[in-house]
Protein backbone atom coordinates (compact mmCIF):
# COMPACT_ATOMS: atom_id res chain seq x y z
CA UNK A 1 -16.68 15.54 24.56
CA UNK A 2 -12.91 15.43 23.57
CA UNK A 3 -14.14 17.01 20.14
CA UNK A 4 -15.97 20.42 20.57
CA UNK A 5 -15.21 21.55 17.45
CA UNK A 6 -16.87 20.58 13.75
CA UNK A 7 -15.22 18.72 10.64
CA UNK A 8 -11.95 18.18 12.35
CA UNK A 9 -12.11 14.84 13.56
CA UNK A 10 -14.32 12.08 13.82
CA UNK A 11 -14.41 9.50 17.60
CA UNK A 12 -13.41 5.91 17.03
CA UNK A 13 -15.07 3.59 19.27
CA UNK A 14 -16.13 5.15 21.99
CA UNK A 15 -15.33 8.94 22.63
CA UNK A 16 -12.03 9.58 24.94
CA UNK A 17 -12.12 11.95 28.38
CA UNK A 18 -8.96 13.72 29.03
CA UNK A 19 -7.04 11.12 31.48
CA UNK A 20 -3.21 10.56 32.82
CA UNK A 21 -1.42 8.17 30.32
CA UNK A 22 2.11 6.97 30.07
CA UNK A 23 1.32 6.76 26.60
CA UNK A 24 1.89 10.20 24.85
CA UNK A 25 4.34 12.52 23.06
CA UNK A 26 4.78 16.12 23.39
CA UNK A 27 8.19 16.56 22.02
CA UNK A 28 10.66 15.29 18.91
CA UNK A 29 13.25 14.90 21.12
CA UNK A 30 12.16 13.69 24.52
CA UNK A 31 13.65 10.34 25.45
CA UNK A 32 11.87 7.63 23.06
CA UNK A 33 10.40 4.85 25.85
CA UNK A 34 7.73 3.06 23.34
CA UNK A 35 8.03 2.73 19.48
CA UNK A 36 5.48 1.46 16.95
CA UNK A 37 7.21 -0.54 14.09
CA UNK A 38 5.58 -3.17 11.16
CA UNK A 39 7.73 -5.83 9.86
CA UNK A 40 8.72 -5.83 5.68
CA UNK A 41 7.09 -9.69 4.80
CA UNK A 42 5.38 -7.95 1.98
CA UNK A 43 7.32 -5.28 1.01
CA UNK A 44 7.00 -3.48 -2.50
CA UNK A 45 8.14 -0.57 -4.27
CA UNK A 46 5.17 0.72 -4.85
CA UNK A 47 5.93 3.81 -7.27
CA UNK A 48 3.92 6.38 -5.35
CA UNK A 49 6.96 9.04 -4.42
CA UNK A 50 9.71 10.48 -6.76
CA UNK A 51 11.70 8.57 -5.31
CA UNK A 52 9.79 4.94 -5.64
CA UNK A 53 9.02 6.35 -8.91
CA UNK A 54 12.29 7.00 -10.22
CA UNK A 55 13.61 3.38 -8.90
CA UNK A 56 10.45 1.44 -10.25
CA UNK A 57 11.54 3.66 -13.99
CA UNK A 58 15.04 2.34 -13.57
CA UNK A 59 14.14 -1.80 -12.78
CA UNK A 60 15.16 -1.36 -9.30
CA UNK A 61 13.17 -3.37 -6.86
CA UNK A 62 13.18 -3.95 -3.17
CA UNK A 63 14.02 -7.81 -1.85
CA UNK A 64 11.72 -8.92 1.15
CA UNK A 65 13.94 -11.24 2.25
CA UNK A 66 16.72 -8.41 2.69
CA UNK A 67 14.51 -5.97 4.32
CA UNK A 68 13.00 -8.18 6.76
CA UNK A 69 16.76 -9.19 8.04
CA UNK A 70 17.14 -4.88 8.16
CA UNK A 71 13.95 -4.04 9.84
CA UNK A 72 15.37 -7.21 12.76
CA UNK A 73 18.47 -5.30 13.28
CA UNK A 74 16.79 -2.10 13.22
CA UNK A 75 14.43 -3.16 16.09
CA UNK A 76 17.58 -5.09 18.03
CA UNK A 77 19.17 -1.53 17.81
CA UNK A 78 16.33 0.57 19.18
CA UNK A 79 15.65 -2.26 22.11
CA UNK A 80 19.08 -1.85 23.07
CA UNK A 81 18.98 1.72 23.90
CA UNK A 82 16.30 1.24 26.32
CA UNK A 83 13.00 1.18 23.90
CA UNK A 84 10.44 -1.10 23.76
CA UNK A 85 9.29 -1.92 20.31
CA UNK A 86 5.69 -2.49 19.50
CA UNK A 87 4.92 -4.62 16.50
CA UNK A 88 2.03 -4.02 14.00
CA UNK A 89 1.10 -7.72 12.77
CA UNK A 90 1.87 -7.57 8.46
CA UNK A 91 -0.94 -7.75 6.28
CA UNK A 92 -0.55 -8.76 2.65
CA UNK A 93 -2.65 -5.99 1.03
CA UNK A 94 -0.84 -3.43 2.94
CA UNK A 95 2.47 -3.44 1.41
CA UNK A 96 3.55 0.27 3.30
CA UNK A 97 2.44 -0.84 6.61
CA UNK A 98 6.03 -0.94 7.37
CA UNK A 99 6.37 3.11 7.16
CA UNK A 100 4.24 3.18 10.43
CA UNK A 101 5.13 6.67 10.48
CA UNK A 102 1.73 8.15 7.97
CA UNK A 103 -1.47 6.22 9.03
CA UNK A 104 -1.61 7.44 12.91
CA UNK A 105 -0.01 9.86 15.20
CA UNK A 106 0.58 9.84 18.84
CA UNK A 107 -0.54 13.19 20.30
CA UNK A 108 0.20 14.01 24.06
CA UNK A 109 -3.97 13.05 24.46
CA UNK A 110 -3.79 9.62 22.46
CA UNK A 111 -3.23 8.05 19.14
CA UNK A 112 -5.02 10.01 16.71
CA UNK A 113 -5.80 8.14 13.24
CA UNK A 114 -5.04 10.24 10.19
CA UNK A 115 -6.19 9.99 6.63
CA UNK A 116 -3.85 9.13 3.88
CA UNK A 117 -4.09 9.89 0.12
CA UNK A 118 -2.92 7.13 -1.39
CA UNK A 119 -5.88 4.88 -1.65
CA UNK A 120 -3.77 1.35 -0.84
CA UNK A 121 -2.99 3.24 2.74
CA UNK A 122 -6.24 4.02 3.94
CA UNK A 123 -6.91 0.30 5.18
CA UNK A 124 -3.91 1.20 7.40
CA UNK A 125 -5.72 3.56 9.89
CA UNK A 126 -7.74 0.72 11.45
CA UNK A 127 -5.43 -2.53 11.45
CA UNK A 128 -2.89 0.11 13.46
CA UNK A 129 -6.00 1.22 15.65
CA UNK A 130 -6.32 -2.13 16.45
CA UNK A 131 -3.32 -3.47 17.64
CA UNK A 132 -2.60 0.12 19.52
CA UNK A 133 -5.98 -0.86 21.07
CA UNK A 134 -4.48 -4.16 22.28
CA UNK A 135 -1.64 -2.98 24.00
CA UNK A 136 -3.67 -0.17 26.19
CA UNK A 137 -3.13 2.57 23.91
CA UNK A 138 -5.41 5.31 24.22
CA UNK A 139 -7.28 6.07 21.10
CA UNK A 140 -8.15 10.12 20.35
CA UNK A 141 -10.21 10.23 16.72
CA UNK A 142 -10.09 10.11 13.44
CA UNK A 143 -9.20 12.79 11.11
CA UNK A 144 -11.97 12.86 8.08
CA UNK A 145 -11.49 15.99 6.74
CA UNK A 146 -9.17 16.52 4.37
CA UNK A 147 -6.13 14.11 3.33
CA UNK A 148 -3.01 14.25 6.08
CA UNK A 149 -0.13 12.07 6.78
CA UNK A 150 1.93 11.79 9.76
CA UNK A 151 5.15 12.21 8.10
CA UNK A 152 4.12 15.73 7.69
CA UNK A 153 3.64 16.32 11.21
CA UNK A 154 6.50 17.20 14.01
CA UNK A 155 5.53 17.46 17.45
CA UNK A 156 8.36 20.58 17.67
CA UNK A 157 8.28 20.91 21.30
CA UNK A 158 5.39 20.89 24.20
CA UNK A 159 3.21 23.35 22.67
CA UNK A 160 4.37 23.65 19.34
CA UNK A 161 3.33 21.72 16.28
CA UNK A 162 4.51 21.89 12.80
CA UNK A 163 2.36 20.40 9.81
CA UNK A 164 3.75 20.46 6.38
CA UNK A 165 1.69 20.13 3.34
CA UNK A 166 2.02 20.07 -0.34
CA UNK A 167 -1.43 19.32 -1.58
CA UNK A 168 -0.24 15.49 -2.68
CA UNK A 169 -0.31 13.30 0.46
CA UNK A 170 -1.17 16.22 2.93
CA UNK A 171 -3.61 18.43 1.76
CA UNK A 172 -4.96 22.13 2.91
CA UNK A 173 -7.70 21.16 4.45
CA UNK A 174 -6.24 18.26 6.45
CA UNK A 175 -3.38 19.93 7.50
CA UNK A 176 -5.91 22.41 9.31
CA UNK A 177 -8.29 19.74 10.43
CA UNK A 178 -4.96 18.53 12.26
CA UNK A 179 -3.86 21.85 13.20
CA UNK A 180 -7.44 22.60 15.28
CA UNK A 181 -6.94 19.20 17.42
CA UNK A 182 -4.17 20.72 18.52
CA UNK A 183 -5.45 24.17 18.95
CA UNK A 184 -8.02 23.43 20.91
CA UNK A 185 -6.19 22.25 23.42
CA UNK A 186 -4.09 25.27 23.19
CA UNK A 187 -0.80 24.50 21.10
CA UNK A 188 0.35 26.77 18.80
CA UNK A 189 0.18 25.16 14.81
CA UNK A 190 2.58 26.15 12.47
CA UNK A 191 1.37 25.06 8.79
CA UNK A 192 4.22 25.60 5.97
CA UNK A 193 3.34 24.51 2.30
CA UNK A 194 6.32 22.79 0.02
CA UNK A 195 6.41 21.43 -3.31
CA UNK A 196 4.81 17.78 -3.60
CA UNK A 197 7.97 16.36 -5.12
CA UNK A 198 9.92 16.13 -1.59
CA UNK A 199 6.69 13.58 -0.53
CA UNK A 200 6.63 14.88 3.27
CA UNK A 201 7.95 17.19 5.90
CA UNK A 202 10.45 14.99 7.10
CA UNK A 203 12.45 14.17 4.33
CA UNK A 204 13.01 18.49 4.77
CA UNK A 205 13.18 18.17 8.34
CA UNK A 206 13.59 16.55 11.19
CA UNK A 207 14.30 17.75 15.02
CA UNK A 208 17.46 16.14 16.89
CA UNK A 209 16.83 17.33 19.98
CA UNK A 210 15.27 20.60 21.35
CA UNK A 211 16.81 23.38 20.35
CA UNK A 212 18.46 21.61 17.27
CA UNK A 213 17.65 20.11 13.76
CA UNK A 214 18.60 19.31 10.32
CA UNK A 215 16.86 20.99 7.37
CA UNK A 216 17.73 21.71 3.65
CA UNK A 217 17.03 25.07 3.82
CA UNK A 218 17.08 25.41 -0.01
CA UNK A 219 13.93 23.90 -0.20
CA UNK A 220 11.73 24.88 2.63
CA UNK A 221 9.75 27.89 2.07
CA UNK A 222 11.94 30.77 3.96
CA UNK A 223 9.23 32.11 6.08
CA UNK A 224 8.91 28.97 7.42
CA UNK A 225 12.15 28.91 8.18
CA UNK A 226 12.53 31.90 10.33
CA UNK A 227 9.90 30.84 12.00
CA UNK A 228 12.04 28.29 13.14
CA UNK A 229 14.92 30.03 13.76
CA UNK A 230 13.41 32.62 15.78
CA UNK A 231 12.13 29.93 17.80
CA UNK A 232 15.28 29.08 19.08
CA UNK A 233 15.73 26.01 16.93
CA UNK A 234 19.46 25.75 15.03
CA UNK A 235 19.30 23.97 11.92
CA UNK A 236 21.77 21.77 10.86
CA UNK A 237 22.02 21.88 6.62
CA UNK A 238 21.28 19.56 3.94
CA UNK A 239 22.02 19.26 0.52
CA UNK A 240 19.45 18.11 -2.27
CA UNK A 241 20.82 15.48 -2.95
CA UNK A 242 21.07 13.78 0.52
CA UNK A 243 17.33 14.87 0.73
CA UNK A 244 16.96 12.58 -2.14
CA UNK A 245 18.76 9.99 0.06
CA UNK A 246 16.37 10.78 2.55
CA UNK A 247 19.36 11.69 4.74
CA UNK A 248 17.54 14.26 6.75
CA UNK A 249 14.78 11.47 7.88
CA UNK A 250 16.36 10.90 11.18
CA UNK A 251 14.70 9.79 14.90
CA UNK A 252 15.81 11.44 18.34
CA UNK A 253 15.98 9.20 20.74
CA UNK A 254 16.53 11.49 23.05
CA UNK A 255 19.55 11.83 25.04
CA UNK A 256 21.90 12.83 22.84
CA UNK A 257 21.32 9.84 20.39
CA UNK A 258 19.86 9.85 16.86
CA UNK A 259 19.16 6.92 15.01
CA UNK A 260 20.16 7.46 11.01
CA UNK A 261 20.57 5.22 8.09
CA UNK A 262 24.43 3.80 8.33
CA UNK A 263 24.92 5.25 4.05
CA UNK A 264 24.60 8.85 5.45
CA UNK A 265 27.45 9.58 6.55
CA UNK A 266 28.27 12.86 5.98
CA UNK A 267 25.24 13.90 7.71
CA UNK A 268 26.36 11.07 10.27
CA UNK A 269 30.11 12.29 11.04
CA UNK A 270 28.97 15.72 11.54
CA UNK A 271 25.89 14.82 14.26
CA UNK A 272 29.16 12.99 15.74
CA UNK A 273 30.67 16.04 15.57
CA UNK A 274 28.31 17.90 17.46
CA UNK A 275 29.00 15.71 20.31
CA UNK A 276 25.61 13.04 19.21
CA UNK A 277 25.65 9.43 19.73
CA UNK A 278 24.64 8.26 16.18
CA UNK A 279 23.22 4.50 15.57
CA UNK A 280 23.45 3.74 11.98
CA UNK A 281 21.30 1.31 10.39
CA UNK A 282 21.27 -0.21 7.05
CA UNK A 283 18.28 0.52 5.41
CA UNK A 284 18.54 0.65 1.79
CA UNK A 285 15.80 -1.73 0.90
CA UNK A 286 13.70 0.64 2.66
CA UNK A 287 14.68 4.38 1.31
CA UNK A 288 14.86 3.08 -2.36
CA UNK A 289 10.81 2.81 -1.57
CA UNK A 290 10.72 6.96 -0.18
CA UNK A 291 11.09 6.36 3.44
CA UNK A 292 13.59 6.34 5.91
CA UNK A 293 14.22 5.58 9.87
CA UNK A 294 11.61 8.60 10.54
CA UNK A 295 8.87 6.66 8.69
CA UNK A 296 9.59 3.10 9.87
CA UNK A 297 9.28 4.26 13.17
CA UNK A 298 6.11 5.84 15.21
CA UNK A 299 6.55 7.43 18.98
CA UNK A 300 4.10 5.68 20.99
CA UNK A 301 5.85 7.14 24.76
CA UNK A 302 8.44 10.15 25.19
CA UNK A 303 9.29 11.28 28.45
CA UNK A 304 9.05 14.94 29.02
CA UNK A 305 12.40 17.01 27.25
């Protein structure tokens, strides 16, 4: 059995031996081959985030229309450095499905379903199972313990996981569930806690490439930060307010390239700096929902770092 262990996960279908796969991702940061994306038809700001929340207070709304012609240039910009784009089919009652990012993760075993807290984005889990299922992907489980979402969740580096949780979207108890999938396989998990109004881990933090990321340092808990840092990992700072922006919600593509929304651009000029090939897209119908490129976009293939 792939699960030995109790209460962390449940099989989907039928149960999954350990086998070769091109499909998998051990890294952040190895070079992106395969990406799992949803287009926007039925897009809403659904005011479940501070930051949704916030817009939705103020009358601002997202246009379908506008986001749909984003999310086409934001897949014609990943296909032409080299990755194939997998498309979720829409579905009316799932207005998030676009922020493929939360519902599933690809582990370096298979595509692991997760369990969301916010009741409209439970339905997610299985349409997404299904469509991975069409195109070959290996399917792992189910987590059913606990609420977790994959925007907590960075594959650091082969080995190394980090789960965030807040006790909002990811909770205690799903954040470990998680964490003993990839324990018992022998990974180290490293579990931080932060507060629930930053939604997930990656609007904190997100890796550009191995021994690199940014991070707004203000707001992570410190431990967890030295952690980090004495892993060998230099972080690259953010402010509040381009957290807010969700300018730290970036995706390696590995290579040297990151992809980043185009009204970042401090945060953009200085990944230039650092000598990183940075494809800006425009996104704003997208982060004045919560989410950025990190949660539009879910690694399906990496190749090794």
């Amino acid at each position: 059995m792939l699960f030995d262990f109790a209460g962390a996960a449940a099989p989907i279908g039928d149960t999954l031996v350990d086998r070769p796969s091109r499909w998998s991702v051990d890294s952040e940061y190895g070079r992106l081959t395969d990406v799992m994306l949803s287009a926007p038809p039925h897009l809403e700001l659904v005011p479940c985030n501070a930051v949704s929340i916030e817009n939705h207070r103020n009358g601002i709304a997202c246009l379908p229309d506008v986001a749909l012609k984003q999310h086409s240039a934001l897949v014609r910009a990943l296909e032409a450095e080299g990755v194939r784009c997998h498309l979720v089919p829409p579905a009316e009652a799932l207005p998030d499905l676009s922020f493929t990012r939360d519902a599933t993760l690809m582990t370096p075993w298979g595509l692991l379903g997760l369990n969301p807290a916010v009741g409209h984005r439970g339905d997610e889990v299985a349409h997404i199972i299904d469509s991975a299922r069409s195109w070959d992907v290996p399917v792992l489980g189910r987590i059913e313990n606990g609420t977790v979402e994959g925007g907590d969740v960075c594959i650091l580096r082969p080995g190394v996981v980090l789960i965030g949780w807040s006790g909002e979207r990811t909770g205690e108890a799903g954040a470990k569930s998680l964490a003993r999938v990839f324990e018992a396989r022998g990974w180290r998990a490293i579990l931080t806690r932060f507060d629930p109004h930053f939604l997930h881990l990656d609007t904190q933090f997100t890796v550009i490439d191995r021994d690199r990321a940014v991070a707004c340092i203000d707001v992570l808990d410190a431990a967890f930060v030295r952690e980090i840092e004495a892993l060998g990992v230099e972080l690259v700072p953010l402010s509040y307010r381009e957290v807010q922006k969700l300018g730290g919600n970036l995706l390696s593509l590995g290579g040297g390239r990151v992809v980043s929304s185009a009204d970042n651009v401090r945060v953009n000029a200085e990944l230039e700096w650092l000598g990183y090939k940075v494809v800006a897209a425009e996104i704003d119908q997208f982060t004045r929902c919560g989410g950025g490129i990190h949660c539009l976009t879910m690694p399906l293939a990496r190749l090794p770092g």
